[in-house]
N, C-alpha and C. Protein backbone atom coordinates (compact mmCIF):
# COMPACT_ATOMS: atom_id res chain seq x y z
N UNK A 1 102.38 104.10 142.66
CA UNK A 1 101.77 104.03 141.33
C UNK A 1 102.27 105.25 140.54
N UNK A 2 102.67 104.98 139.30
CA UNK A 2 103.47 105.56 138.55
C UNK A 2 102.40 106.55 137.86
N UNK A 3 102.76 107.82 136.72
CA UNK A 3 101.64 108.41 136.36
C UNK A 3 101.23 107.97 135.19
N UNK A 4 102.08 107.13 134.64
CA UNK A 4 101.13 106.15 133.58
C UNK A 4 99.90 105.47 133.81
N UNK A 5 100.59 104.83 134.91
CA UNK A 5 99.50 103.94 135.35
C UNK A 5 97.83 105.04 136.26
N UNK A 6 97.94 106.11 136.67
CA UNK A 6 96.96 106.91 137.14
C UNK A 6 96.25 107.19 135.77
N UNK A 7 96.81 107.68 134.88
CA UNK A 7 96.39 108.00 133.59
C UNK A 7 95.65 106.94 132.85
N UNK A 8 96.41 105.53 132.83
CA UNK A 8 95.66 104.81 132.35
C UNK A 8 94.61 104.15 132.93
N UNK A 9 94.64 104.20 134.11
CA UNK A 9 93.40 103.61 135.34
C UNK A 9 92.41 103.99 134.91
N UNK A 10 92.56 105.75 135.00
CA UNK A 10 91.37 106.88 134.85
C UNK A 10 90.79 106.27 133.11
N UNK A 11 91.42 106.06 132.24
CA UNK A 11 91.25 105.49 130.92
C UNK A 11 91.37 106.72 130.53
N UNK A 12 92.21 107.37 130.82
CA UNK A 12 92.64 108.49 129.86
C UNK A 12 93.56 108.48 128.84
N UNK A 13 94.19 107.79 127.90
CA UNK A 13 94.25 107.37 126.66
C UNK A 13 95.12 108.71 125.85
N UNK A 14 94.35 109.62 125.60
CA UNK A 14 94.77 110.88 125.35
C UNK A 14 95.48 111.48 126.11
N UNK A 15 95.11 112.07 127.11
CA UNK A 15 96.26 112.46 127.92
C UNK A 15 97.49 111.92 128.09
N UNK A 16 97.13 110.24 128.47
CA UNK A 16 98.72 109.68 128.51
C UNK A 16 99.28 109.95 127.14
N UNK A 17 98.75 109.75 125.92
CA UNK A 17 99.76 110.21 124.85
C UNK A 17 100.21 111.50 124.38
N UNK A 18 99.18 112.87 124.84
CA UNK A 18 100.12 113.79 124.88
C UNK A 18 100.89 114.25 126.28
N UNK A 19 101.06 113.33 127.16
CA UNK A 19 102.54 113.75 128.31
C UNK A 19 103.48 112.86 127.63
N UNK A 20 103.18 112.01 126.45
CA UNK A 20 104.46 111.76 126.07
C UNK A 20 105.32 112.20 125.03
N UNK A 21 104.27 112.69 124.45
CA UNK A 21 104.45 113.67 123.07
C UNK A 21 105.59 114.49 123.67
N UNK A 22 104.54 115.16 124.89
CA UNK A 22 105.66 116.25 125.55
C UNK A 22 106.67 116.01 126.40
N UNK A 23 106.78 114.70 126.65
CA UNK A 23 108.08 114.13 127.25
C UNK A 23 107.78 114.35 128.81
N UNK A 24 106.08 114.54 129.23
CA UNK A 24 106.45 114.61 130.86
C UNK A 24 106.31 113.36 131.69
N UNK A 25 106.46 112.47 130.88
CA UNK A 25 106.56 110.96 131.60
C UNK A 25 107.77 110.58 132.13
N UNK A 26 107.97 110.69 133.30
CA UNK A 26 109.32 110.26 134.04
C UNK A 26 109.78 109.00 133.09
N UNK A 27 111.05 108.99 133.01
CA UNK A 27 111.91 108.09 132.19
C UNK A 27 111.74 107.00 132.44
N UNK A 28 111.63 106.03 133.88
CA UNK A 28 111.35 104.74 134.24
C UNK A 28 110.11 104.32 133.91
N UNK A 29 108.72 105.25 133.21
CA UNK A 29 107.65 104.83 133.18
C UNK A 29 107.40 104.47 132.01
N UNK A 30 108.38 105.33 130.78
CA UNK A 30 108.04 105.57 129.62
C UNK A 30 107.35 104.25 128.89
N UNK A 31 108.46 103.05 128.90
CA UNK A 31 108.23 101.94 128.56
C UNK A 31 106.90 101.47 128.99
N UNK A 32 106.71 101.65 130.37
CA UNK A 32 105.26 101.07 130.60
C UNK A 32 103.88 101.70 130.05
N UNK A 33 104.15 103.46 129.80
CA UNK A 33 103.56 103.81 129.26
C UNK A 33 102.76 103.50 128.04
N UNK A 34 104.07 103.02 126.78
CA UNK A 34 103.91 102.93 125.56
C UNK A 34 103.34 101.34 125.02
N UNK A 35 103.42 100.99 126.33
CA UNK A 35 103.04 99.46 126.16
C UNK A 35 101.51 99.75 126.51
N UNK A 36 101.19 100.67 127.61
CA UNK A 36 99.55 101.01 128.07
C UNK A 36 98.89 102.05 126.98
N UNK A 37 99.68 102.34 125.99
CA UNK A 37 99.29 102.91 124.64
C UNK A 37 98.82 102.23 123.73
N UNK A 38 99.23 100.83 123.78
CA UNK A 38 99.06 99.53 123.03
C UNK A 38 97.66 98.75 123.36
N UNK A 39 97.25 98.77 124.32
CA UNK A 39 96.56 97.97 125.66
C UNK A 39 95.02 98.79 125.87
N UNK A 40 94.30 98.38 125.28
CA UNK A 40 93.41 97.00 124.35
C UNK A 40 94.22 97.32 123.07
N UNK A 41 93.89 96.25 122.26
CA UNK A 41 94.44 96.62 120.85
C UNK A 41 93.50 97.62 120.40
N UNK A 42 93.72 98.41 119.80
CA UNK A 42 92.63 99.09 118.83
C UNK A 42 93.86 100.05 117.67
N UNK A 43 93.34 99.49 116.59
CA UNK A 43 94.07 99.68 115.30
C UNK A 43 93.95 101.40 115.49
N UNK A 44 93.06 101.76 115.43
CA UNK A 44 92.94 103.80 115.20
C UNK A 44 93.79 104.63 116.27
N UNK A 45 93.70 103.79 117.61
CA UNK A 45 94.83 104.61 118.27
C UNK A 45 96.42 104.11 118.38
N UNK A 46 96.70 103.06 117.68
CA UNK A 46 98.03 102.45 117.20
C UNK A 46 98.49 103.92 116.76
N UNK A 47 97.47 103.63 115.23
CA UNK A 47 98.01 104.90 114.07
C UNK A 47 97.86 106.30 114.80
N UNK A 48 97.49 106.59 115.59
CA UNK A 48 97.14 107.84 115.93
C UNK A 48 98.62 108.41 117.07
N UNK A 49 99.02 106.93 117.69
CA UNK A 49 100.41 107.27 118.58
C UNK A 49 101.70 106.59 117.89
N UNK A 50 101.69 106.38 116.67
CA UNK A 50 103.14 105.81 116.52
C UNK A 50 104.12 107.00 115.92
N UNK A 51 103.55 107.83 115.49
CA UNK A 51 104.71 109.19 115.46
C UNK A 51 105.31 109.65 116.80
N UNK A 52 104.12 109.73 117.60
CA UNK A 52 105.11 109.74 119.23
C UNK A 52 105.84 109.08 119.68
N UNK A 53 105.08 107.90 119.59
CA UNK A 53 105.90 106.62 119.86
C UNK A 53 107.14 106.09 119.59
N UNK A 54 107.47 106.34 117.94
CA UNK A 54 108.73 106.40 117.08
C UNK A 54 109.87 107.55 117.69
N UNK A 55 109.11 108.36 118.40
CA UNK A 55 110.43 109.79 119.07
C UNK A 55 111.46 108.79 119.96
N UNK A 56 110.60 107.79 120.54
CA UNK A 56 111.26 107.15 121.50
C UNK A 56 112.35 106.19 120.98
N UNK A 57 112.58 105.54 119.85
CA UNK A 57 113.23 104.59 119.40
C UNK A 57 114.56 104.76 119.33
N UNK A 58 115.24 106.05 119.92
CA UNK A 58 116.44 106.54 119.53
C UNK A 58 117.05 106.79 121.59
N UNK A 59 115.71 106.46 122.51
CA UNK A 59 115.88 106.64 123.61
C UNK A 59 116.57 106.00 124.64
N UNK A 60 117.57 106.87 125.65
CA UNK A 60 118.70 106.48 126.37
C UNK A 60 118.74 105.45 127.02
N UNK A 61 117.10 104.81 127.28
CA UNK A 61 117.11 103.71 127.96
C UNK A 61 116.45 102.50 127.62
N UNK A 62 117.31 101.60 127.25
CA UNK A 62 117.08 100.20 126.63
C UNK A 62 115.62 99.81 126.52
N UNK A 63 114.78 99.57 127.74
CA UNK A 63 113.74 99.09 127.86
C UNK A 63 112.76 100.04 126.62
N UNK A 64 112.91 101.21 126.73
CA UNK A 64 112.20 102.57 126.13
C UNK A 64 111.97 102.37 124.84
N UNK A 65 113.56 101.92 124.46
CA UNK A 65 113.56 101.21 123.03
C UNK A 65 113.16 100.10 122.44
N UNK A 66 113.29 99.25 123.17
CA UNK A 66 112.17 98.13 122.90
C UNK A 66 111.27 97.83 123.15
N UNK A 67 110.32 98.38 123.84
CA UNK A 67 108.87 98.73 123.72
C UNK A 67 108.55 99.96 122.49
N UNK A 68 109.01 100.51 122.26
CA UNK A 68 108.74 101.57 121.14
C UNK A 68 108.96 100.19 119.78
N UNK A 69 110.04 99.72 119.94
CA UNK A 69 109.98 98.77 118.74
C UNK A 69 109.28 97.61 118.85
N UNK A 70 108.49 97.48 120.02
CA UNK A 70 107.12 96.39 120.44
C UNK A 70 105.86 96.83 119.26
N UNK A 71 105.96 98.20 120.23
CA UNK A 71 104.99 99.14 119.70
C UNK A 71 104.09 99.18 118.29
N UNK A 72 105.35 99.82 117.29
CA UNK A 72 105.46 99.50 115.93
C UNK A 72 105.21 98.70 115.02
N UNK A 73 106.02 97.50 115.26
CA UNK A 73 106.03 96.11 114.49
C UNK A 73 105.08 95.52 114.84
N UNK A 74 105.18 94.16 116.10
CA UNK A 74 103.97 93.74 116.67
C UNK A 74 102.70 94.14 116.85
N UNK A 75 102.75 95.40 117.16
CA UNK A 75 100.92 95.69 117.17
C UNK A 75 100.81 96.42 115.71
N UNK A 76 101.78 97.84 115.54
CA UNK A 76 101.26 98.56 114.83
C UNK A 76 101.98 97.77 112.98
N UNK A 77 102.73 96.91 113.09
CA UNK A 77 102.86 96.41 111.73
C UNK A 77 103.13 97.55 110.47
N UNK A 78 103.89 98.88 111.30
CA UNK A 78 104.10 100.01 109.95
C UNK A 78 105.69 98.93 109.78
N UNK A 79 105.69 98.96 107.71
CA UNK A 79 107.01 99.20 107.24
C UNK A 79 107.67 99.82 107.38
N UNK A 80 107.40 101.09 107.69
CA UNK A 80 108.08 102.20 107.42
C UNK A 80 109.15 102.33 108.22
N UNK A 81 109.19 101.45 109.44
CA UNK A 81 109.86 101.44 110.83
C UNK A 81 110.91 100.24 110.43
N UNK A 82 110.86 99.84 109.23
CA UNK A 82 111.81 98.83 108.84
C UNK A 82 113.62 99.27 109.13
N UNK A 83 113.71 100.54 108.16
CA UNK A 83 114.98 101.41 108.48
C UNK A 83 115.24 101.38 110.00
N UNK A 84 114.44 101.81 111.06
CA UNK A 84 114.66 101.83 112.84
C UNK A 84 115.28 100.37 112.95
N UNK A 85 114.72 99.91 112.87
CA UNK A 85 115.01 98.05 113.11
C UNK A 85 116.28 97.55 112.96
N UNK A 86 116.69 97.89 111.30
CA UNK A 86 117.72 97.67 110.84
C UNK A 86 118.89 98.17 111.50
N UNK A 87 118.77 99.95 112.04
CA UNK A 87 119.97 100.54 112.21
C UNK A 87 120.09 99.67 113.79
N UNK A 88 118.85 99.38 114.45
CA UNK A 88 118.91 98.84 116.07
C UNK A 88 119.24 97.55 115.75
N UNK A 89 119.34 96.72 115.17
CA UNK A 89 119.70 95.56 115.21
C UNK A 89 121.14 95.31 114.76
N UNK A 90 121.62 96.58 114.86
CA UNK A 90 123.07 96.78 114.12
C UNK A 90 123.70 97.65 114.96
N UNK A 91 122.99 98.58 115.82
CA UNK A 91 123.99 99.47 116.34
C UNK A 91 123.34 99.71 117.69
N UNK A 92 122.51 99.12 118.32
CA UNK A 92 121.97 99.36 119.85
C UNK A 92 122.76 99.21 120.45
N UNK A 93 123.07 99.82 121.55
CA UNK A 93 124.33 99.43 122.65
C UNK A 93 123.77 98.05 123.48
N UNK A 94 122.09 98.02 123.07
CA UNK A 94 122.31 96.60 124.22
C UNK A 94 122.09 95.51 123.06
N UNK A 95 122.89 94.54 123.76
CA UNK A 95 122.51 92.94 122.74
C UNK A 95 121.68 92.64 122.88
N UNK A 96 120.22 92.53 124.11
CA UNK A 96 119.05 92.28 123.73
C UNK A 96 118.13 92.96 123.14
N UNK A 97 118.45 94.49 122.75
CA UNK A 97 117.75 95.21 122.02
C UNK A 97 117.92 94.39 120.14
N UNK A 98 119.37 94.16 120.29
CA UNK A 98 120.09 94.14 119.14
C UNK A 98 118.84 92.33 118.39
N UNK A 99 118.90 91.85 119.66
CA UNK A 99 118.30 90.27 119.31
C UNK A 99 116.69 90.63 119.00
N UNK A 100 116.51 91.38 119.93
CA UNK A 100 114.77 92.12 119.48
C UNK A 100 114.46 92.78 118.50
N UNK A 101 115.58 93.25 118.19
CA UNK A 101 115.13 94.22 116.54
C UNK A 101 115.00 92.98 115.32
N UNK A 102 115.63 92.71 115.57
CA UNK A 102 116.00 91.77 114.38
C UNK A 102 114.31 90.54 114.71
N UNK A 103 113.69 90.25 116.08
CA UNK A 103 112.73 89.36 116.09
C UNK A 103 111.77 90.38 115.33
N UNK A 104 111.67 91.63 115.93
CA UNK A 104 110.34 92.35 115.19
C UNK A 104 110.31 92.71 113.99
N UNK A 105 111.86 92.89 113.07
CA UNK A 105 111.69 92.80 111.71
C UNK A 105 111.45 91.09 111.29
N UNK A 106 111.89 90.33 112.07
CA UNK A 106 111.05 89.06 111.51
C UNK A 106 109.75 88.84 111.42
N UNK A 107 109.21 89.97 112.43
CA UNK A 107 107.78 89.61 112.48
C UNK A 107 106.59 90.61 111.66
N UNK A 108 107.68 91.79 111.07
CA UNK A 108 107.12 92.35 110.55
C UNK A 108 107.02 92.02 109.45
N UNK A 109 108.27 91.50 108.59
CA UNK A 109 107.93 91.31 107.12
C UNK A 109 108.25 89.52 107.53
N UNK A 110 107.76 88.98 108.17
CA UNK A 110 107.36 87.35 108.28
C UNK A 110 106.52 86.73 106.46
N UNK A 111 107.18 86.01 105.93
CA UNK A 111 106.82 84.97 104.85
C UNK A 111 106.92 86.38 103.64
N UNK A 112 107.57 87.27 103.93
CA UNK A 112 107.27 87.95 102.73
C UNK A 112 108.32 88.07 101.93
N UNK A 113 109.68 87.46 102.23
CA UNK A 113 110.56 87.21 101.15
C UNK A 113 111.73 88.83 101.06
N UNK A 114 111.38 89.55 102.12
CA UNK A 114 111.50 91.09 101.63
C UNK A 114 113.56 91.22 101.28
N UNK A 115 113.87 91.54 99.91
CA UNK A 115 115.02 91.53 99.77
C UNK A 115 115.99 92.65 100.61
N UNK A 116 114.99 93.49 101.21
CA UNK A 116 116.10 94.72 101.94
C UNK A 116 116.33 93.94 103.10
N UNK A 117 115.15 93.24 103.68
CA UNK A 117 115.36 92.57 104.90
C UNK A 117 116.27 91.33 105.04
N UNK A 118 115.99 90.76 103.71
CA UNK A 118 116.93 89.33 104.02
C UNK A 118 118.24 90.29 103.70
N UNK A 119 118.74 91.13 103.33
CA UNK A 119 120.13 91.43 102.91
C UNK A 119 120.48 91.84 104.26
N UNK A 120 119.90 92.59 105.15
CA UNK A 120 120.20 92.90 106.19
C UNK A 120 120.46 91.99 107.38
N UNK A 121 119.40 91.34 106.99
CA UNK A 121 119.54 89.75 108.27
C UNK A 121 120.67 89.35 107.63
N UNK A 122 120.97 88.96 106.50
CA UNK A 122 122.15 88.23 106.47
C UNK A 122 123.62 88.72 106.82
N UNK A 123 123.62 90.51 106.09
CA UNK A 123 125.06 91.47 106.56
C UNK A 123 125.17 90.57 108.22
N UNK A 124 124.29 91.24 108.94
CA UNK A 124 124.67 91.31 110.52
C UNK A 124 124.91 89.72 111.21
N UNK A 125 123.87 88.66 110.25
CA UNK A 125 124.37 87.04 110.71
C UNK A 125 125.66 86.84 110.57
N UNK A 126 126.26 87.60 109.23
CA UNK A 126 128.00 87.16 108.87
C UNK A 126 128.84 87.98 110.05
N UNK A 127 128.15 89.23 110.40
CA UNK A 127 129.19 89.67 111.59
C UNK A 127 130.03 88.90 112.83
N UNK A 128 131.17 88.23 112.63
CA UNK A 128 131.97 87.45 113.34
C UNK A 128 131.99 88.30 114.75
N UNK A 129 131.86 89.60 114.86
CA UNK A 129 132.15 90.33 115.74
C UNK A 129 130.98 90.31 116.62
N UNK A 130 129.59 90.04 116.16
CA UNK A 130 128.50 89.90 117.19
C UNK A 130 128.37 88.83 117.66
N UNK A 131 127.81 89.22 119.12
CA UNK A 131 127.35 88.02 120.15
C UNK A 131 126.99 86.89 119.55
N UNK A 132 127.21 85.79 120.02
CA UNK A 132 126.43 84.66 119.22
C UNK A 132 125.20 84.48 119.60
N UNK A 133 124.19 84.71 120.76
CA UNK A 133 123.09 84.58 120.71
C UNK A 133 122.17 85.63 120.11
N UNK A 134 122.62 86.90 119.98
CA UNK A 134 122.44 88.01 119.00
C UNK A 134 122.58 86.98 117.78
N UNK A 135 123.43 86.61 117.17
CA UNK A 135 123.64 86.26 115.65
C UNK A 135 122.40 85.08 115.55
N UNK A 136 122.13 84.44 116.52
CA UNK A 136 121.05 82.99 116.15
C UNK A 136 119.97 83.72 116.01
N UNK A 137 119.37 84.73 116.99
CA UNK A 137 118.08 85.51 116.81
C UNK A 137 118.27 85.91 115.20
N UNK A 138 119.41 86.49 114.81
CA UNK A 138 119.20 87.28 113.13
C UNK A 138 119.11 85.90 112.03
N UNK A 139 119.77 84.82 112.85
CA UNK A 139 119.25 83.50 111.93
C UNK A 139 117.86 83.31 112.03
N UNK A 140 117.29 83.40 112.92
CA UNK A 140 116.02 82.83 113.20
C UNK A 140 114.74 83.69 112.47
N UNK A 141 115.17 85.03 112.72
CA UNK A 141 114.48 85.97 111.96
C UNK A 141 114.97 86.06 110.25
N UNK A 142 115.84 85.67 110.09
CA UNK A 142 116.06 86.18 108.29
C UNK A 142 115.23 84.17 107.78
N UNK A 143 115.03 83.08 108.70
CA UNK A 143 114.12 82.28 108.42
C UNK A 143 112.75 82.45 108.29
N UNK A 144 112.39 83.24 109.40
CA UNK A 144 110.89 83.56 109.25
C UNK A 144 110.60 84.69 107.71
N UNK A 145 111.68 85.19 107.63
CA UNK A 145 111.40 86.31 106.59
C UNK A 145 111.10 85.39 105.27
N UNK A 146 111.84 84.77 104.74
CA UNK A 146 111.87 83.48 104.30
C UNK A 146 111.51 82.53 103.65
N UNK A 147 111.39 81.98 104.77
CA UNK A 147 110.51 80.56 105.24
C UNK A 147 108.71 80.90 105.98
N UNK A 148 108.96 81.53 106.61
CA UNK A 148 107.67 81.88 107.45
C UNK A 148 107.95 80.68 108.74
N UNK A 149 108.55 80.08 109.05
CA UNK A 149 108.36 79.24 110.09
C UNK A 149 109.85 79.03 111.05
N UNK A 150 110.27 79.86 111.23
CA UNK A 150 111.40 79.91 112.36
C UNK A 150 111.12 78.88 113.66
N UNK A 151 110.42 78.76 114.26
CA UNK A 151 110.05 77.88 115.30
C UNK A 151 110.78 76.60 115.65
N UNK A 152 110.33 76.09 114.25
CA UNK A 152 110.91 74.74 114.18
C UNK A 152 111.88 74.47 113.13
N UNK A 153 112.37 75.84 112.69
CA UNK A 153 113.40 75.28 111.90
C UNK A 153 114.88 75.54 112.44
N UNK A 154 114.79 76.64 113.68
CA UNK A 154 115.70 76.97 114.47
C UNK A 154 115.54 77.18 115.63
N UNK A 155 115.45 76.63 116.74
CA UNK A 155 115.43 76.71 118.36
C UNK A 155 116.82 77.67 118.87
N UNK A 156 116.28 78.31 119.39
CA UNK A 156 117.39 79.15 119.52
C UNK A 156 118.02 78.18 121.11
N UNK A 157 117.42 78.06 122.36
CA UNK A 157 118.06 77.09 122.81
C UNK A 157 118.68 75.86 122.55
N UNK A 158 118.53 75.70 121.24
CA UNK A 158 119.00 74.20 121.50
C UNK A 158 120.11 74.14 120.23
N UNK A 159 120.33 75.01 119.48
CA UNK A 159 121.02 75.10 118.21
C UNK A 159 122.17 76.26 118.82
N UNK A 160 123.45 75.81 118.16
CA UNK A 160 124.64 76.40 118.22
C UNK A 160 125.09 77.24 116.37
N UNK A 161 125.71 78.35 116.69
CA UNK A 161 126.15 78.76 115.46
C UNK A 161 126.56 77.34 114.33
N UNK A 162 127.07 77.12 114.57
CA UNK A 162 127.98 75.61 113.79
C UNK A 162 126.16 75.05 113.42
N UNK A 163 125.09 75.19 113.72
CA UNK A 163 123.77 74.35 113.26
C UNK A 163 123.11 75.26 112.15
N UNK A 164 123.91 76.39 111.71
CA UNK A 164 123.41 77.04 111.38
C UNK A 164 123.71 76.84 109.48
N UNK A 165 122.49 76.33 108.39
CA UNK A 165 122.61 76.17 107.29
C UNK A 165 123.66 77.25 106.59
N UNK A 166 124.79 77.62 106.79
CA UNK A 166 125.63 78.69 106.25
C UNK A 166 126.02 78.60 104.49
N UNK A 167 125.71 77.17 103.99
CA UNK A 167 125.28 77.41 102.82
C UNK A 167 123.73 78.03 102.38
N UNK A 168 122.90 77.71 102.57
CA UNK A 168 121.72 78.43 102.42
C UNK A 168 121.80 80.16 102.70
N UNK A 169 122.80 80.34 103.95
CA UNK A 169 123.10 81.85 104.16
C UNK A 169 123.92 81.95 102.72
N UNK A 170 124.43 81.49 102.19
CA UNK A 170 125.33 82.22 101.15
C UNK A 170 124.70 82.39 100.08
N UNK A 171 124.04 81.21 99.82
CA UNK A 171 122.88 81.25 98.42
C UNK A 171 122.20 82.18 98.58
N UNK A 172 121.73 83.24 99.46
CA UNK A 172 120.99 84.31 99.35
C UNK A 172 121.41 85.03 98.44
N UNK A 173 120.46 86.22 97.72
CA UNK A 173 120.96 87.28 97.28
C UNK A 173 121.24 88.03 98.24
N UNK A 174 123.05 88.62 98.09
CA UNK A 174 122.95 90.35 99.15
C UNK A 174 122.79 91.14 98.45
């Protein structure tokens, strides 16, 4: 048992968030940590750990980073983490980070039309150079941004680039 998990057993809450503040959470835990930072929901200690939490988004190990960008969007719903998203869904070394950034800015600004976001979903959809299942996730998310309903307007199993409305991608504003 890891010392996240002792910390969070005990329901120590605080403590686990300042050993992470201070970085004494062994590296393999971090992720589990920041997810047991999350865990019950409660809105006051979201806001109270996402400046710590955000240290991590730039961190050496994949998982680290996408739980920090779990973190944020999904529970904690800050904009402000919009810029993180963008640069990770564009420049993460891993492609499933790259497919996750782009779901949690869908889910962050979901039905809200947001023009920084659709310009961005769309730059990185035109990238010929990214993965193609990377590129369907940034379809799927610049729909929800949108549309609000990605689900059923794009299956990511079952739809190929070529299914992808690329006139509607162009009619956007960039």
């Amino acid at each position: 048992m890891g010392l996240a998990d002792v910390l969070f057993r005990t329901r120590n809450w605080n403590e686990l968030l300042e050993k992470l503040k201070a970085e004494q959470i062994p590296s393999h835990e971090i992720g589990s940590a920041i997810v047991k930072l999350g865990k019950p929901f409660d809105q006051e200690r979201i806001l109270a750990a996402k400046d710590v939490v955000a240290a991590y988004l730039n961190h050496a190990d994949a998982w680290v980073r996408h739980e920090a960008m779990w973190f944020l969007t999904s529970w904690g719903r800050f904009p402000e983490y919009q810029p993180a998203l963008v640069h990770a869904l564009r420049h993460d070394p891993d492609l499933d980070n790259r497919a996750y950034a782009a779901s949690c800015l869908g889910t962050l600004r979901k039905g809200s039309k947001n023009p920084e976001a659709m310009r961005d979903l769309k730059e990185a959809l035109e990238d010929a150079q990214e993965d193609e299942l990377v590129r369907k996730y940034f379809y799927r998310s610049l729909l929800e941004v949108v549309k609000n309903d990605p689900v059923t307007d794009f299956s990511l199993n079952d739809k190929q680039l070529s299914d992808i409305d690329w006139a509607w991608v162009r009619s956007l504003s960039a």
